[in-house]
N, C-alpha and C. Protein backbone atom coordinates (compact mmCIF):
# COMPACT_ATOMS: atom_id res chain seq x y z
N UNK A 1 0.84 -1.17 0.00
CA UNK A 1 0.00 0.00 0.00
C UNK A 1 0.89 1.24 0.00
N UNK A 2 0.71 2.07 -0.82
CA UNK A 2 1.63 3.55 -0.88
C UNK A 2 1.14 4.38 0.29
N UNK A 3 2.54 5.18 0.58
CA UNK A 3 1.96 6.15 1.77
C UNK A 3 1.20 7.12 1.46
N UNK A 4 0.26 7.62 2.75
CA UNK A 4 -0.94 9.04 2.37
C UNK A 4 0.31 10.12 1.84
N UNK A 5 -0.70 11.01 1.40
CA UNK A 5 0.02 12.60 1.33
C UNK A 5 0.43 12.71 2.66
N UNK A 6 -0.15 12.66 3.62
CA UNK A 6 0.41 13.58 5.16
C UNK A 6 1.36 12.71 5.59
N UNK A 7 1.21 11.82 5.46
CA UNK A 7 2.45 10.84 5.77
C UNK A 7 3.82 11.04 4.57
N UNK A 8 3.54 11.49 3.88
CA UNK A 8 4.86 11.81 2.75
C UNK A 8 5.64 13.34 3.20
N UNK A 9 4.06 14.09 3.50
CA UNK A 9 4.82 15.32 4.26
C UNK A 9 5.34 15.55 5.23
N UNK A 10 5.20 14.72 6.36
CA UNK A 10 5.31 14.84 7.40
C UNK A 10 6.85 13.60 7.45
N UNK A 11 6.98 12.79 6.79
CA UNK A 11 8.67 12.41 6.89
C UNK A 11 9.31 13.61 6.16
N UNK A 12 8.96 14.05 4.72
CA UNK A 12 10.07 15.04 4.34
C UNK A 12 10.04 16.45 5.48
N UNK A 13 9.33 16.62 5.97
CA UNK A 13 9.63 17.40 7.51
C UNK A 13 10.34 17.37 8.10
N UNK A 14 11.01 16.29 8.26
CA UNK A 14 11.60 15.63 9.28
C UNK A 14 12.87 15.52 8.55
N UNK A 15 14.20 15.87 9.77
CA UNK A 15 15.37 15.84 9.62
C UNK A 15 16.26 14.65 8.66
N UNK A 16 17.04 15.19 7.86
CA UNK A 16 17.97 13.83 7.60
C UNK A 16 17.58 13.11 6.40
N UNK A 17 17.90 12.39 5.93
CA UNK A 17 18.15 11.27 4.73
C UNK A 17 16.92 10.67 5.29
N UNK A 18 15.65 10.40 4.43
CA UNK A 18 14.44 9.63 4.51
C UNK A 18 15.00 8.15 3.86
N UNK A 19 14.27 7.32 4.75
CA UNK A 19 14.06 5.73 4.35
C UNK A 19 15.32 5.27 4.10
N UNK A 20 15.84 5.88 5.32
CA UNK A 20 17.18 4.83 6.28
C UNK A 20 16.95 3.30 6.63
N UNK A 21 17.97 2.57 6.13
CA UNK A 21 18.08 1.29 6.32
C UNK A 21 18.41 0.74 7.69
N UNK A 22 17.61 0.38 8.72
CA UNK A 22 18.01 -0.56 9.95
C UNK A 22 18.25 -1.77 9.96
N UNK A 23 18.44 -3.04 11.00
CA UNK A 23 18.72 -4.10 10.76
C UNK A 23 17.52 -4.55 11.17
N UNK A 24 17.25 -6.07 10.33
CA UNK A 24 16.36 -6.60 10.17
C UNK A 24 15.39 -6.26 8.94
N UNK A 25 15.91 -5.98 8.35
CA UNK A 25 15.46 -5.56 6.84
C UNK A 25 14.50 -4.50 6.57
N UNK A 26 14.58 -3.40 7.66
CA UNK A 26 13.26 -2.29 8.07
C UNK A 26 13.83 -0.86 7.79
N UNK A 27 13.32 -0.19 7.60
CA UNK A 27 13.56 1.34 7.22
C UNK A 27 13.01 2.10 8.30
N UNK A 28 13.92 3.30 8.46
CA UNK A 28 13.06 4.33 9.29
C UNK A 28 12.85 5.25 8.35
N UNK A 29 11.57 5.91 8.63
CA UNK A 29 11.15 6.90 8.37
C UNK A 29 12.15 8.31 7.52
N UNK A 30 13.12 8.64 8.87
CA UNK A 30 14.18 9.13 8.58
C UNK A 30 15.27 9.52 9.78
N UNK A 31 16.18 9.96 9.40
CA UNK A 31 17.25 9.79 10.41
C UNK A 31 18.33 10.45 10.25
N UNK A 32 18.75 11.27 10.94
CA UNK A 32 20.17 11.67 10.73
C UNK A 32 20.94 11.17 12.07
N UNK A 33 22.33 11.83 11.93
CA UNK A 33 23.45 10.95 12.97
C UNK A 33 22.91 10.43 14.46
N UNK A 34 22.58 11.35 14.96
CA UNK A 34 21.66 11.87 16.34
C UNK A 34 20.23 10.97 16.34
N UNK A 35 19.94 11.63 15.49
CA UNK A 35 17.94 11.33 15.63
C UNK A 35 17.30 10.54 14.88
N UNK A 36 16.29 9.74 15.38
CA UNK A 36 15.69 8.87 14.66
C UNK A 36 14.11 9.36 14.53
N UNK A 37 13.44 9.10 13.18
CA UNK A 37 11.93 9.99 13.55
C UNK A 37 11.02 8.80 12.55
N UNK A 38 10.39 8.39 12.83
CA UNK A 38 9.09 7.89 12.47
C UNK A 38 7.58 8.44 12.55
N UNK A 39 7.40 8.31 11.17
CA UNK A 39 5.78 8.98 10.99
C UNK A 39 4.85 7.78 11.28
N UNK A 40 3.69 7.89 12.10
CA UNK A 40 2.94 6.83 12.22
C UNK A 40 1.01 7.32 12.31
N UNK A 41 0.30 7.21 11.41
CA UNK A 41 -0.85 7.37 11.72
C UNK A 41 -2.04 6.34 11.61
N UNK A 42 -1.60 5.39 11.86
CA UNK A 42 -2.56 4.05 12.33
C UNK A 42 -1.96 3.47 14.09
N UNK A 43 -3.04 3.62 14.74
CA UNK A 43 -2.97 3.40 16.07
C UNK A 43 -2.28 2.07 16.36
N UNK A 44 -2.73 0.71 15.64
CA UNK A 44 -2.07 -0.18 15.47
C UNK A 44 -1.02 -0.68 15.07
N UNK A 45 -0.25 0.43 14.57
CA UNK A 45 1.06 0.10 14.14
C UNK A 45 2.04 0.58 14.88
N UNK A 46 1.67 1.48 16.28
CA UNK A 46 2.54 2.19 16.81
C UNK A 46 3.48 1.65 17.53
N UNK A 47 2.99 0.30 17.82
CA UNK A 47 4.34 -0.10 18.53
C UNK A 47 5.31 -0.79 17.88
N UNK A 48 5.13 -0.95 16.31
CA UNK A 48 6.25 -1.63 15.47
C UNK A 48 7.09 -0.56 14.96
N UNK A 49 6.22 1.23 14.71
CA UNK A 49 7.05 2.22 15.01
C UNK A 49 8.00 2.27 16.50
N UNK A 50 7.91 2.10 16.94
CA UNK A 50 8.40 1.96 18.44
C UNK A 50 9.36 1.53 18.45
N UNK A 51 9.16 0.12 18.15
CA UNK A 51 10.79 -0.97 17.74
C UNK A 51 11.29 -0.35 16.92
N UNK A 52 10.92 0.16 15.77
CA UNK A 52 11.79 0.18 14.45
C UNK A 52 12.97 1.43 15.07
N UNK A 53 12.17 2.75 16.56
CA UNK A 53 13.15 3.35 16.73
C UNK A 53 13.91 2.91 17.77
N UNK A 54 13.80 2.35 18.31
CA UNK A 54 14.58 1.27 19.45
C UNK A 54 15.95 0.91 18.62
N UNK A 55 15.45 -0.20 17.61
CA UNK A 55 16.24 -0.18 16.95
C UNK A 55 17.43 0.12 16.04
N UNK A 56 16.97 1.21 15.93
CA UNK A 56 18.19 2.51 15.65
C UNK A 56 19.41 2.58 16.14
N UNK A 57 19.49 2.65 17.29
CA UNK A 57 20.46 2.84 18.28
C UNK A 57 21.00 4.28 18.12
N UNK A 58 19.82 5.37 17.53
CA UNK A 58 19.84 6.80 17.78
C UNK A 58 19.76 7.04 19.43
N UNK A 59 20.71 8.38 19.33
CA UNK A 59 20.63 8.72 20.64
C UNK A 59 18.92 9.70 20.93
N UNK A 60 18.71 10.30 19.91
CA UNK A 60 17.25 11.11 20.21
C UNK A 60 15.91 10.02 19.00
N UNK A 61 14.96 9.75 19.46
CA UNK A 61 14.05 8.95 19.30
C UNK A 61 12.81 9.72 18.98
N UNK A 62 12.14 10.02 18.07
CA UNK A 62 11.07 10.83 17.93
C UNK A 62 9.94 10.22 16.94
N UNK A 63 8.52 9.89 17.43
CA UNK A 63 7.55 9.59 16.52
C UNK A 63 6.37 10.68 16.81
N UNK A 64 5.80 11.02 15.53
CA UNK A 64 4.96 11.57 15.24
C UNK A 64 3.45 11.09 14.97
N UNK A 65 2.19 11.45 15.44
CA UNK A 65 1.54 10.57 15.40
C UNK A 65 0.39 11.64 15.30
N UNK A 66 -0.87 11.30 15.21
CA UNK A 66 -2.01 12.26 15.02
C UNK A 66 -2.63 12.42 16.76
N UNK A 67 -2.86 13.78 16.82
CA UNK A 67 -2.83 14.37 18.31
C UNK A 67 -3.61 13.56 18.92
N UNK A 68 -5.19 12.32 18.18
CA UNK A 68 -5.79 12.13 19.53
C UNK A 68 -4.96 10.30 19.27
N UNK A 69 -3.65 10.16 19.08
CA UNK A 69 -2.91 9.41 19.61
C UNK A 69 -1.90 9.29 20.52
N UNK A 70 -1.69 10.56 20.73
CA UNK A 70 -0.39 10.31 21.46
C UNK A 70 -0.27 9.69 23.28
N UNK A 71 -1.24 9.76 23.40
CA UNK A 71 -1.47 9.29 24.84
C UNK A 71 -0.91 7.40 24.64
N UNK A 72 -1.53 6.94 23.84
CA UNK A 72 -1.10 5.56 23.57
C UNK A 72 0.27 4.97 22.81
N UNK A 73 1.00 6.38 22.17
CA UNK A 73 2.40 5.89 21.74
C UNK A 73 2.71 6.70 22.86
N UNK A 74 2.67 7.71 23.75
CA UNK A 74 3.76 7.28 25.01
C UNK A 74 3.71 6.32 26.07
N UNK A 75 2.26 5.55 26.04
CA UNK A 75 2.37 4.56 26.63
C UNK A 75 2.87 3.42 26.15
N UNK A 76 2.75 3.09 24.86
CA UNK A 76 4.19 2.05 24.15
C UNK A 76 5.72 2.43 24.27
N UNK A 77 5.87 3.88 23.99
CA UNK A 77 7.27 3.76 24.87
C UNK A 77 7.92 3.44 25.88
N UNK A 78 6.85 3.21 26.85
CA UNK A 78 6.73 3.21 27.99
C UNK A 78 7.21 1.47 28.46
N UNK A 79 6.30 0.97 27.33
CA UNK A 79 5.97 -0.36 27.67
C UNK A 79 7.25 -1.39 27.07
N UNK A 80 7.63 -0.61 26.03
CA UNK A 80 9.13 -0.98 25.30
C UNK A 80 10.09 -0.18 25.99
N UNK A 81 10.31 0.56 26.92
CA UNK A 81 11.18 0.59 27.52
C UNK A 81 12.59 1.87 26.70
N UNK A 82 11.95 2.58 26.12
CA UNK A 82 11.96 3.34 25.30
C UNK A 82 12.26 4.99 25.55
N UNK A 83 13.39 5.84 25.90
CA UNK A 83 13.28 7.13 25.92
C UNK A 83 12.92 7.82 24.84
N UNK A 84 12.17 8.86 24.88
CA UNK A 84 12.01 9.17 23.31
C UNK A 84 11.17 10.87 23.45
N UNK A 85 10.58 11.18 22.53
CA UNK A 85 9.35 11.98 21.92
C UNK A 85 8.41 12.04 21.49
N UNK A 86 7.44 12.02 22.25
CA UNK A 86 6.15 12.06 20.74
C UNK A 86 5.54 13.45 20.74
N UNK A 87 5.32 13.29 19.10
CA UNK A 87 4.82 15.04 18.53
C UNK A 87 3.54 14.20 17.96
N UNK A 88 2.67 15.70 17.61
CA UNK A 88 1.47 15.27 17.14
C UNK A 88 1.89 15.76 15.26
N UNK A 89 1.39 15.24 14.19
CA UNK A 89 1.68 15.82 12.98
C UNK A 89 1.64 17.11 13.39
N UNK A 90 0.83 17.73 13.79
CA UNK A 90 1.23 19.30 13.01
C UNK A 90 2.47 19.56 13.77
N UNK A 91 3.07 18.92 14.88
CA UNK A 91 4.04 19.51 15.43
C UNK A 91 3.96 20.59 16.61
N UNK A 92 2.48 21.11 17.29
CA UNK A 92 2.34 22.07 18.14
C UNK A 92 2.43 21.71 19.74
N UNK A 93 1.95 20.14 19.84
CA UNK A 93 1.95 19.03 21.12
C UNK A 93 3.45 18.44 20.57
N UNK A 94 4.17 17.97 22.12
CA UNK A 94 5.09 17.13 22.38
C UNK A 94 4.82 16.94 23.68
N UNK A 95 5.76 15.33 24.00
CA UNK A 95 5.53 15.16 25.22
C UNK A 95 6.69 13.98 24.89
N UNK A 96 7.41 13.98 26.12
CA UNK A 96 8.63 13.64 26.05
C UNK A 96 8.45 12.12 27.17
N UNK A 97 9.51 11.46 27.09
CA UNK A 97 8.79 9.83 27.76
C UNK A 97 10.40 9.67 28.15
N UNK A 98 10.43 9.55 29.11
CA UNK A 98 11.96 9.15 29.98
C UNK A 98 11.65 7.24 30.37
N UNK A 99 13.38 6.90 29.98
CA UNK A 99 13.34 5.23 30.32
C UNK A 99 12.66 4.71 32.33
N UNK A 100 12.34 3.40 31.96
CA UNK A 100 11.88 3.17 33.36
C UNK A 100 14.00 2.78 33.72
N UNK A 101 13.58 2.92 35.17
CA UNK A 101 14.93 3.25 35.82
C UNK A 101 14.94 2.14 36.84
C-alpha cells in the first residue's frame, strides 16, 4: 500500500536522509546521525514504530503521530522501555517519555 500525502509530508519534515536502512530488513522513516523519527498514523502500528526506533540505536528517538494518539504511543514507549518523543503531525503538542529506571 503507498503512503498518504500527510504521511509523505510529514517524513520530508523531518530531519535527515528519509528511508534509512536498519537491521532486520526495516527502514526508518528518517534519520540523521543523532535522531531517529518515524511517521505513524494508524494506532495499530505504533508499537512496530516503536521498535523500528529502538532499533536505531539513535541517541534522540522521535515519533509523530495524530494528536488524539499520542497518549497511547507514550504509553508504548513506555511499555518498550523506550526514551524518546512524541509530537502530534502538526508539530504544536510534544511530550517527552523518559526510560523506566
Amino acid at each position: 500500500m503507498s503512503e498518504s500525502r500527510s504521511h509523505k509530508d510529514a517524513k520530508s519534515k523531518a530531519p535527515g536522509k528519509s528511508e534509512v536502512p536498519i537491521r532486520g530488513g526495516r527502514r526508518l522513516d528518517s534519520a540523521t546521525k543523532k535522531t531517529a523519527t518515524e511517521v505513524e498514523r494508524h494506532a495499530g502500528r505504533i508499537s512496530q514504530a516503536v521498535s523500528r526506533l529502538k532499533a536505531s540505536g539513535r541517541q534522540r528517538k522521535v515519533l509523530h503521530v495524530p494528536h488524539h494518539h499520542m497518549a497511547d504511543a507514550a504509553a508504548e514507549f513506555r511499555r518498550q522501555n523506550v526514551s524518546g518523543t512524541v509530537k502530534n503531525l502538526g508539530g504544536t503538542n510534544k511530550r517527552s517519555v523518559s526510560k523506566k529506571k
